[in-house]
PDB file of N, CA and C in Angstrom:
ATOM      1  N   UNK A   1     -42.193  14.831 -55.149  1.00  0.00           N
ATOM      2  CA  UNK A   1     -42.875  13.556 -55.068  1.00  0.00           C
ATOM      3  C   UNK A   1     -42.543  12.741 -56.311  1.00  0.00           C
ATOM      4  N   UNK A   2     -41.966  11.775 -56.283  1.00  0.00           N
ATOM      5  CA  UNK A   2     -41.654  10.541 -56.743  1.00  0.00           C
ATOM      6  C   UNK A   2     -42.776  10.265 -57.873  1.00  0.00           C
ATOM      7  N   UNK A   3     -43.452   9.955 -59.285  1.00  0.00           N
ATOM      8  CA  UNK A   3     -44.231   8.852 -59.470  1.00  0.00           C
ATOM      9  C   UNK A   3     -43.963   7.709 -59.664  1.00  0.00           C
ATOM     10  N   UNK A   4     -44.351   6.834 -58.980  1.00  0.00           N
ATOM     11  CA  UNK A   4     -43.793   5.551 -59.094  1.00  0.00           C
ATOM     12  C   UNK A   4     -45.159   4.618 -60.142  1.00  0.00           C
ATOM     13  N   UNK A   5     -46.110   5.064 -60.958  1.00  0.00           N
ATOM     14  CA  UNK A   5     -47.216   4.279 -61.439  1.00  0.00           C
ATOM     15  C   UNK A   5     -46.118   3.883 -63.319  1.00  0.00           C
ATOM     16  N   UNK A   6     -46.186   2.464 -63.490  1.00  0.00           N
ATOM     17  CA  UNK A   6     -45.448   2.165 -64.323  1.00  0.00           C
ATOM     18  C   UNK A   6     -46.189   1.828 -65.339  1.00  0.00           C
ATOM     19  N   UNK A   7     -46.068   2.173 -66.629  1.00  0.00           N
ATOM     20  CA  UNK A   7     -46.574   1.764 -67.927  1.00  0.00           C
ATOM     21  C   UNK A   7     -46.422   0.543 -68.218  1.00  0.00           C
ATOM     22  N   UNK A   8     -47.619  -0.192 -68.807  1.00  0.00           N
ATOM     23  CA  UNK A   8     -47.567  -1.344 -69.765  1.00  0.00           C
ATOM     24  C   UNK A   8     -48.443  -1.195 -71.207  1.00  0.00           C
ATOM     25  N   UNK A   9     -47.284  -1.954 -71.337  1.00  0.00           N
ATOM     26  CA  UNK A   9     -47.686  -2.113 -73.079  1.00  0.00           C
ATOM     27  C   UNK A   9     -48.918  -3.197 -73.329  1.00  0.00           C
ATOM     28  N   UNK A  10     -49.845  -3.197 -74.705  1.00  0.00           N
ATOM     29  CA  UNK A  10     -50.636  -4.037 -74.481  1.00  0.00           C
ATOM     30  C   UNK A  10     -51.192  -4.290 -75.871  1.00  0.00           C
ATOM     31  N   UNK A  11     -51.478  -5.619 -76.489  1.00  0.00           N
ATOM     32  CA  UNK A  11     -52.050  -5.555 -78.002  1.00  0.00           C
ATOM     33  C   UNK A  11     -53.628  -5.666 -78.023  1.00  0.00           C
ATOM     34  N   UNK A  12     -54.032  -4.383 -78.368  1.00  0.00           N
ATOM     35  CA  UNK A  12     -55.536  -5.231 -78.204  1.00  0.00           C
ATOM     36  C   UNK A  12     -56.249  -5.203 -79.718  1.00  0.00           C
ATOM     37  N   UNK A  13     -57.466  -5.904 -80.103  1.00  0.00           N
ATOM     38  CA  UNK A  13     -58.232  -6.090 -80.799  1.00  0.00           C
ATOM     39  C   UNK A  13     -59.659  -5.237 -80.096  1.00  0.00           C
ATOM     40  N   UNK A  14     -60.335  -4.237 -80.983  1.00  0.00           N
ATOM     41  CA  UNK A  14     -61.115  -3.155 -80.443  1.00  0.00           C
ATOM     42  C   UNK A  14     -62.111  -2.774 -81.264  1.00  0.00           C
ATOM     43  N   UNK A  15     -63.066  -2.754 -81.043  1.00  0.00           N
ATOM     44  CA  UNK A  15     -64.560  -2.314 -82.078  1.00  0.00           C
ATOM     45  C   UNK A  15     -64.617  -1.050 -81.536  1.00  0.00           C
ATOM     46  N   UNK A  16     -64.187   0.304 -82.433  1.00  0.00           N
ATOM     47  CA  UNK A  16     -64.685   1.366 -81.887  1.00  0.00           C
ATOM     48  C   UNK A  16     -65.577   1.808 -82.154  1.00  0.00           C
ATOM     49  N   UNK A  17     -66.984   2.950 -81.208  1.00  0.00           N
ATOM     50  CA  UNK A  17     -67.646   3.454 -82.049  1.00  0.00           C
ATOM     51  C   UNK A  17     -67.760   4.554 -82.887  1.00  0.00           C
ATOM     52  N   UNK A  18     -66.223   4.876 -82.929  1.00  0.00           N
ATOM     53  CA  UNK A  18     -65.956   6.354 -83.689  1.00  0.00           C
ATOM     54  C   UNK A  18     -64.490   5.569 -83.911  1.00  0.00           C
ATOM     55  N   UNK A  19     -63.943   5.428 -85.213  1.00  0.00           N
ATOM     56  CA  UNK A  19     -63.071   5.750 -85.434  1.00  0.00           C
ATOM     57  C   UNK A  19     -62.418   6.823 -86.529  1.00  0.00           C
ATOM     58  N   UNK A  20     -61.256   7.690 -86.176  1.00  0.00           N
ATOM     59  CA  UNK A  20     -60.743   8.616 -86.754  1.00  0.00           C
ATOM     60  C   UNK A  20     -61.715   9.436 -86.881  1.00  0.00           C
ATOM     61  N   UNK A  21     -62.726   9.526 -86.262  1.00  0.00           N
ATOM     62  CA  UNK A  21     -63.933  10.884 -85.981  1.00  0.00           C
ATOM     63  C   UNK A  21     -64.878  10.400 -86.736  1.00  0.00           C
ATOM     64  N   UNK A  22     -65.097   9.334 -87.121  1.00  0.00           N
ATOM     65  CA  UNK A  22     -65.768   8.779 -88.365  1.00  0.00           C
ATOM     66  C   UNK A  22     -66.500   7.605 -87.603  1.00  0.00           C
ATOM     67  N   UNK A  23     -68.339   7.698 -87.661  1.00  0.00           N
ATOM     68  CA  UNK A  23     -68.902   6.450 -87.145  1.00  0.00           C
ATOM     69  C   UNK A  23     -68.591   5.108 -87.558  1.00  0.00           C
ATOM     70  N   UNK A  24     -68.439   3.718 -86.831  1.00  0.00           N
ATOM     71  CA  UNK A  24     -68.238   2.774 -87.390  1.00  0.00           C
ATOM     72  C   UNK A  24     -69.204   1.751 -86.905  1.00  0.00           C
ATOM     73  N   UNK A  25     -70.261   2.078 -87.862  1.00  0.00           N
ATOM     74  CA  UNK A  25     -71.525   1.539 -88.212  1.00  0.00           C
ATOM     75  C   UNK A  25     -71.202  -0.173 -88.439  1.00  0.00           C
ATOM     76  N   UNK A  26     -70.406  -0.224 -88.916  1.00  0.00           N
ATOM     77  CA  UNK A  26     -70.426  -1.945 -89.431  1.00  0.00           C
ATOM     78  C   UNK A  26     -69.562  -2.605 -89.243  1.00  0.00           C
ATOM     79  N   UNK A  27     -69.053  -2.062 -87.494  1.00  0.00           N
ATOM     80  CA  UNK A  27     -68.648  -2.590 -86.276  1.00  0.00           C
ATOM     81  C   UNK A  27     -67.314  -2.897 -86.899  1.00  0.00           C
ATOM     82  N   UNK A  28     -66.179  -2.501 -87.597  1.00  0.00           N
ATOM     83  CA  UNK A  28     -64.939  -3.008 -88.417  1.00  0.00           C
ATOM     84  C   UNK A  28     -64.349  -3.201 -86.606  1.00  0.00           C
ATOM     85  N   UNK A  29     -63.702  -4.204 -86.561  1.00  0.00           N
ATOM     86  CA  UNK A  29     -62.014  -4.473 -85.530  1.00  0.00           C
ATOM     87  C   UNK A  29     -61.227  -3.869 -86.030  1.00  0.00           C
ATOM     88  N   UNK A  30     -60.647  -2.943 -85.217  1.00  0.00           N
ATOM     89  CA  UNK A  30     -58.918  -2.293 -85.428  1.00  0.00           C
ATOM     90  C   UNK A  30     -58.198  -2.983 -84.124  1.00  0.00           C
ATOM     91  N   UNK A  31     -56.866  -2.932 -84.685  1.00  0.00           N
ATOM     92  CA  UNK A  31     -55.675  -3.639 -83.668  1.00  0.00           C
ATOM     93  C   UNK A  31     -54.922  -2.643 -83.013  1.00  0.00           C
ATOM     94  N   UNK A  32     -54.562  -2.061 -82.127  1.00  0.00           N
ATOM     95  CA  UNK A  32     -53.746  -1.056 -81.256  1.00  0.00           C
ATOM     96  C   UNK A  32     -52.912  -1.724 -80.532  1.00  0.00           C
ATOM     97  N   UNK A  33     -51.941  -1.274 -81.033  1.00  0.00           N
ATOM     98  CA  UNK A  33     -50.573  -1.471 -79.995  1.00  0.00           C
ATOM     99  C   UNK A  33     -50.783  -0.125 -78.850  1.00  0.00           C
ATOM    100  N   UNK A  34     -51.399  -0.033 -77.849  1.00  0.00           N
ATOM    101  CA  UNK A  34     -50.973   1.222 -76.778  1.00  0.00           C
ATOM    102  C   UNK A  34     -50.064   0.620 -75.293  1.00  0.00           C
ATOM    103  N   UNK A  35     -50.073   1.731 -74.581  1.00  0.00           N
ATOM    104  CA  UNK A  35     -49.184   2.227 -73.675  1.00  0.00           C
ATOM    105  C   UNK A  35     -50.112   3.031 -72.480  1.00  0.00           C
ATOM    106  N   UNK A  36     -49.997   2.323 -70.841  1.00  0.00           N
ATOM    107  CA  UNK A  36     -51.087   3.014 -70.002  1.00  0.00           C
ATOM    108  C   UNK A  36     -50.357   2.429 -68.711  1.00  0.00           C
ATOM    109  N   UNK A  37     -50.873   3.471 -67.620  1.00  0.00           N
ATOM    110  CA  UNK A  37     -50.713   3.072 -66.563  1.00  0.00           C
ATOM    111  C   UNK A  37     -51.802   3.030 -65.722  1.00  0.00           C
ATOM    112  N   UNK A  38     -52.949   3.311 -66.628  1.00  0.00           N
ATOM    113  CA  UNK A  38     -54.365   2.950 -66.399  1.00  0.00           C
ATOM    114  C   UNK A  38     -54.618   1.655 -66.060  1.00  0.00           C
ATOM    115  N   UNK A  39     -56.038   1.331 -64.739  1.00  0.00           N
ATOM    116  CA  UNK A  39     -56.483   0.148 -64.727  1.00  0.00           C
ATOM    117  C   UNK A  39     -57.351   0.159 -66.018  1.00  0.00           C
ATOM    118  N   UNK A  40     -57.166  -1.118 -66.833  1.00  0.00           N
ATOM    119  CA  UNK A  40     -57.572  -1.421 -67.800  1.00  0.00           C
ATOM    120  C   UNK A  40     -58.961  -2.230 -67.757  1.00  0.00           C
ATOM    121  N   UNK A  41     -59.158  -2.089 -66.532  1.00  0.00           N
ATOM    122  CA  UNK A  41     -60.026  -3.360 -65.858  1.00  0.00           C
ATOM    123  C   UNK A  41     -61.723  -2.745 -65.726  1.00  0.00           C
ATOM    124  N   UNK A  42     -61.469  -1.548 -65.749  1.00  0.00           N
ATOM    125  CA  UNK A  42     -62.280  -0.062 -65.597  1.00  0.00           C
ATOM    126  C   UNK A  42     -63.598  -0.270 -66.625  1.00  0.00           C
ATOM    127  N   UNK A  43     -64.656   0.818 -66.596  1.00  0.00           N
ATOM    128  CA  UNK A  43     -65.680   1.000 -67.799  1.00  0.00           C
ATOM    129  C   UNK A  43     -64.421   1.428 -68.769  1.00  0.00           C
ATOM    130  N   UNK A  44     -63.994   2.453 -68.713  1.00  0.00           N
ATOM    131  CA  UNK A  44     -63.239   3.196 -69.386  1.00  0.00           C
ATOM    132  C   UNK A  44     -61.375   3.498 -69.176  1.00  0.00           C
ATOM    133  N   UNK A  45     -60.592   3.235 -70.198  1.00  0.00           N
ATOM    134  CA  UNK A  45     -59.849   3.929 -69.613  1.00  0.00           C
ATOM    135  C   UNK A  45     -58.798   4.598 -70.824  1.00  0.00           C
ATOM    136  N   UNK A  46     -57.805   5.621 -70.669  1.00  0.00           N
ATOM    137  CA  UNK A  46     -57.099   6.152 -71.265  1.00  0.00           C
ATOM    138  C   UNK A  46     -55.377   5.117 -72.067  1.00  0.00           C
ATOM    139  N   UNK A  47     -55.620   5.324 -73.267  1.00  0.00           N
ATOM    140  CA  UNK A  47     -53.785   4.501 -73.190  1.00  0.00           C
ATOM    141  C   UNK A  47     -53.570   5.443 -74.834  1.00  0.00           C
ATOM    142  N   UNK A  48     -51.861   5.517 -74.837  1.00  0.00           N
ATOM    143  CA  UNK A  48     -51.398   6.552 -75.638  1.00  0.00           C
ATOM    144  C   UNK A  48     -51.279   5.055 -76.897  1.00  0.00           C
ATOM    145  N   UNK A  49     -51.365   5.928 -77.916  1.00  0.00           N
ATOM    146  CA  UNK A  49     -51.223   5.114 -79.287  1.00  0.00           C
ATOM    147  C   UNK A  49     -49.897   4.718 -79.858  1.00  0.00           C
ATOM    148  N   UNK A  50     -49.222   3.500 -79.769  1.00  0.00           N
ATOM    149  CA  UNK A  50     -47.911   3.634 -80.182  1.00  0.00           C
ATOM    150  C   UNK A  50     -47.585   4.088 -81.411  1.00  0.00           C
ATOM    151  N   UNK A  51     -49.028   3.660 -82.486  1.00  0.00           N
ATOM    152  CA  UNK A  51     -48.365   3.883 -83.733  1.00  0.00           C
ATOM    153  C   UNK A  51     -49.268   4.812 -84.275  1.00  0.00           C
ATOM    154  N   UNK A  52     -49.919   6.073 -83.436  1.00  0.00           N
ATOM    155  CA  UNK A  52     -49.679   7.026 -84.363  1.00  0.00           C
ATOM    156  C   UNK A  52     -49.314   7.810 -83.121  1.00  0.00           C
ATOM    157  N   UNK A  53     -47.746   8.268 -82.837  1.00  0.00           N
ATOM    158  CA  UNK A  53     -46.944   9.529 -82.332  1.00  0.00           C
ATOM    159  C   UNK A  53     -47.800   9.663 -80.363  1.00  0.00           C
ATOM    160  N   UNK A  54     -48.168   8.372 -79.918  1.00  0.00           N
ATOM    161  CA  UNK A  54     -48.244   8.514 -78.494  1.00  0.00           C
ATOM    162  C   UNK A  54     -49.365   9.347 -78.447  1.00  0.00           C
ATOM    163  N   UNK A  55     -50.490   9.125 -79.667  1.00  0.00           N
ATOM    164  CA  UNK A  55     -51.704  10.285 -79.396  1.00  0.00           C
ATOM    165  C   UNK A  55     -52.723   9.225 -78.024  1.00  0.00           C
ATOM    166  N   UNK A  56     -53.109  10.054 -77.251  1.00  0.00           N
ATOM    167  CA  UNK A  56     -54.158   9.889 -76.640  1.00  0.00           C
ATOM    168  C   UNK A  56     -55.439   9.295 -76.722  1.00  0.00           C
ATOM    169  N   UNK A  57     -56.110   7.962 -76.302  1.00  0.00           N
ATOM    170  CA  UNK A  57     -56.859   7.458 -76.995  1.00  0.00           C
ATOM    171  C   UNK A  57     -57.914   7.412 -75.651  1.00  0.00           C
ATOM    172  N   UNK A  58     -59.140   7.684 -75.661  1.00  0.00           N
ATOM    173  CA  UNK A  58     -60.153   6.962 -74.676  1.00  0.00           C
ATOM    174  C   UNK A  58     -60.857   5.510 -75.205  1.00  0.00           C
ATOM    175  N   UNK A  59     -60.544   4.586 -74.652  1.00  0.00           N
ATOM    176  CA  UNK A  59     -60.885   2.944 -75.123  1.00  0.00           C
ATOM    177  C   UNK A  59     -62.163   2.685 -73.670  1.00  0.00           C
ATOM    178  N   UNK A  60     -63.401   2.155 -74.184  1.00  0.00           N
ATOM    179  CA  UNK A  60     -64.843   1.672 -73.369  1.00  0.00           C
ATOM    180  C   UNK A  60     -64.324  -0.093 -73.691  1.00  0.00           C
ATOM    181  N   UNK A  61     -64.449  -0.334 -72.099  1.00  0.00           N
ATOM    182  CA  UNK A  61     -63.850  -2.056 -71.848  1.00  0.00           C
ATOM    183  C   UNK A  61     -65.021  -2.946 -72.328  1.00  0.00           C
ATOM    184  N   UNK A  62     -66.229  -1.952 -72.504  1.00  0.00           N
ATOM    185  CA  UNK A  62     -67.397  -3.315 -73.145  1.00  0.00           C
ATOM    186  C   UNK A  62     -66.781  -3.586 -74.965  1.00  0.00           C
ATOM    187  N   UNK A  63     -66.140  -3.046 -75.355  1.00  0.00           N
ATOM    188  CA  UNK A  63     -65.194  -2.670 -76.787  1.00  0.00           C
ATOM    189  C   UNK A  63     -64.625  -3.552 -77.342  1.00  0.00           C
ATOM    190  N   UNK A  64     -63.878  -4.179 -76.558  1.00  0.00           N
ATOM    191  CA  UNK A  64     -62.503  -4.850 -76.281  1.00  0.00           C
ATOM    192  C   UNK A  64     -63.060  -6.206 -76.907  1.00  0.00           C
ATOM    193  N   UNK A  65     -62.527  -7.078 -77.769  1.00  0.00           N
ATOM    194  CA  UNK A  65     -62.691  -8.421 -78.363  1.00  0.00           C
ATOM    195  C   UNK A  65     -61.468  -9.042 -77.585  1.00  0.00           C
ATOM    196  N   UNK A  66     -60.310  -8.700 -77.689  1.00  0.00           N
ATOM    197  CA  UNK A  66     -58.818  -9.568 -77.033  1.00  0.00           C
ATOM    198  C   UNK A  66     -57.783  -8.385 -76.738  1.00  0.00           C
ATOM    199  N   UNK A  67     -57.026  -8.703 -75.087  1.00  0.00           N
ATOM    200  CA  UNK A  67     -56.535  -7.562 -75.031  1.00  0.00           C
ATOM    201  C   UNK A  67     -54.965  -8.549 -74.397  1.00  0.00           C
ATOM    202  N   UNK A  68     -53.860  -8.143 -75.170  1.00  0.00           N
ATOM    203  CA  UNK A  68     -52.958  -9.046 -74.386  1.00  0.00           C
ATOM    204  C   UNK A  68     -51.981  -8.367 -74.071  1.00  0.00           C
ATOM    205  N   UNK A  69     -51.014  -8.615 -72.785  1.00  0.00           N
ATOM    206  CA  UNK A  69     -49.757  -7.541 -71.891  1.00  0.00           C
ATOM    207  C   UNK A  69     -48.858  -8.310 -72.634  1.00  0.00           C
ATOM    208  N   UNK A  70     -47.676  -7.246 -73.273  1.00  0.00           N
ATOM    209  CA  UNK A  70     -46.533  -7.227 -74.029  1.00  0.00           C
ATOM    210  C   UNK A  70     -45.821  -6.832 -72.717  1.00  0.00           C
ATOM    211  N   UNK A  71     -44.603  -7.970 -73.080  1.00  0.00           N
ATOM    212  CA  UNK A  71     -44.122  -7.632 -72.222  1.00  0.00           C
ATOM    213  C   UNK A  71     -42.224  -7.551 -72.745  1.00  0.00           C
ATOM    214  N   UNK A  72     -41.259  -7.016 -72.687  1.00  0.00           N
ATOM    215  CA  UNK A  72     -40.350  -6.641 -73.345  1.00  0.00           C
ATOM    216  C   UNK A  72     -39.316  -7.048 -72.095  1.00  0.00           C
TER     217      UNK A  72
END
């Protein structure tokens, strides 16, 4: 079987509530360049981290400040 589900790239701006395992109490924005073939549109969804080594990230869409499709 074929997968045919295609990745997009995407820049977003993101308030996490854990980052690097570490609470982020005083709501800091981080910027992520990721990679998903996830609906992004979702409560939740999965996208790999470009810039640290394609790690695995779970991102909550109430989170999200600006999310924009790179497109190459």
């Amino acid at each position: 079987m074929k997968n045919t589900s295609e990745t997009t790239s995407y820049l977003m701006r993101y308030e996490p509530a854990k980052h690097e395992g570490v609470a982020n109490w005083r709501n800091h924005e981080f910027t992520y360049y990721v990679e998903t073939s996830a609906n992004i549109e979702g409560e939740y969804f999965y996208a790999a981290d470009l810039e640290a080594d394609y790690k695995l990230k779970r991102f909550n869409a109430n989170r999200i400040n600006e999310i924009i499709t790179i497109s190459c």
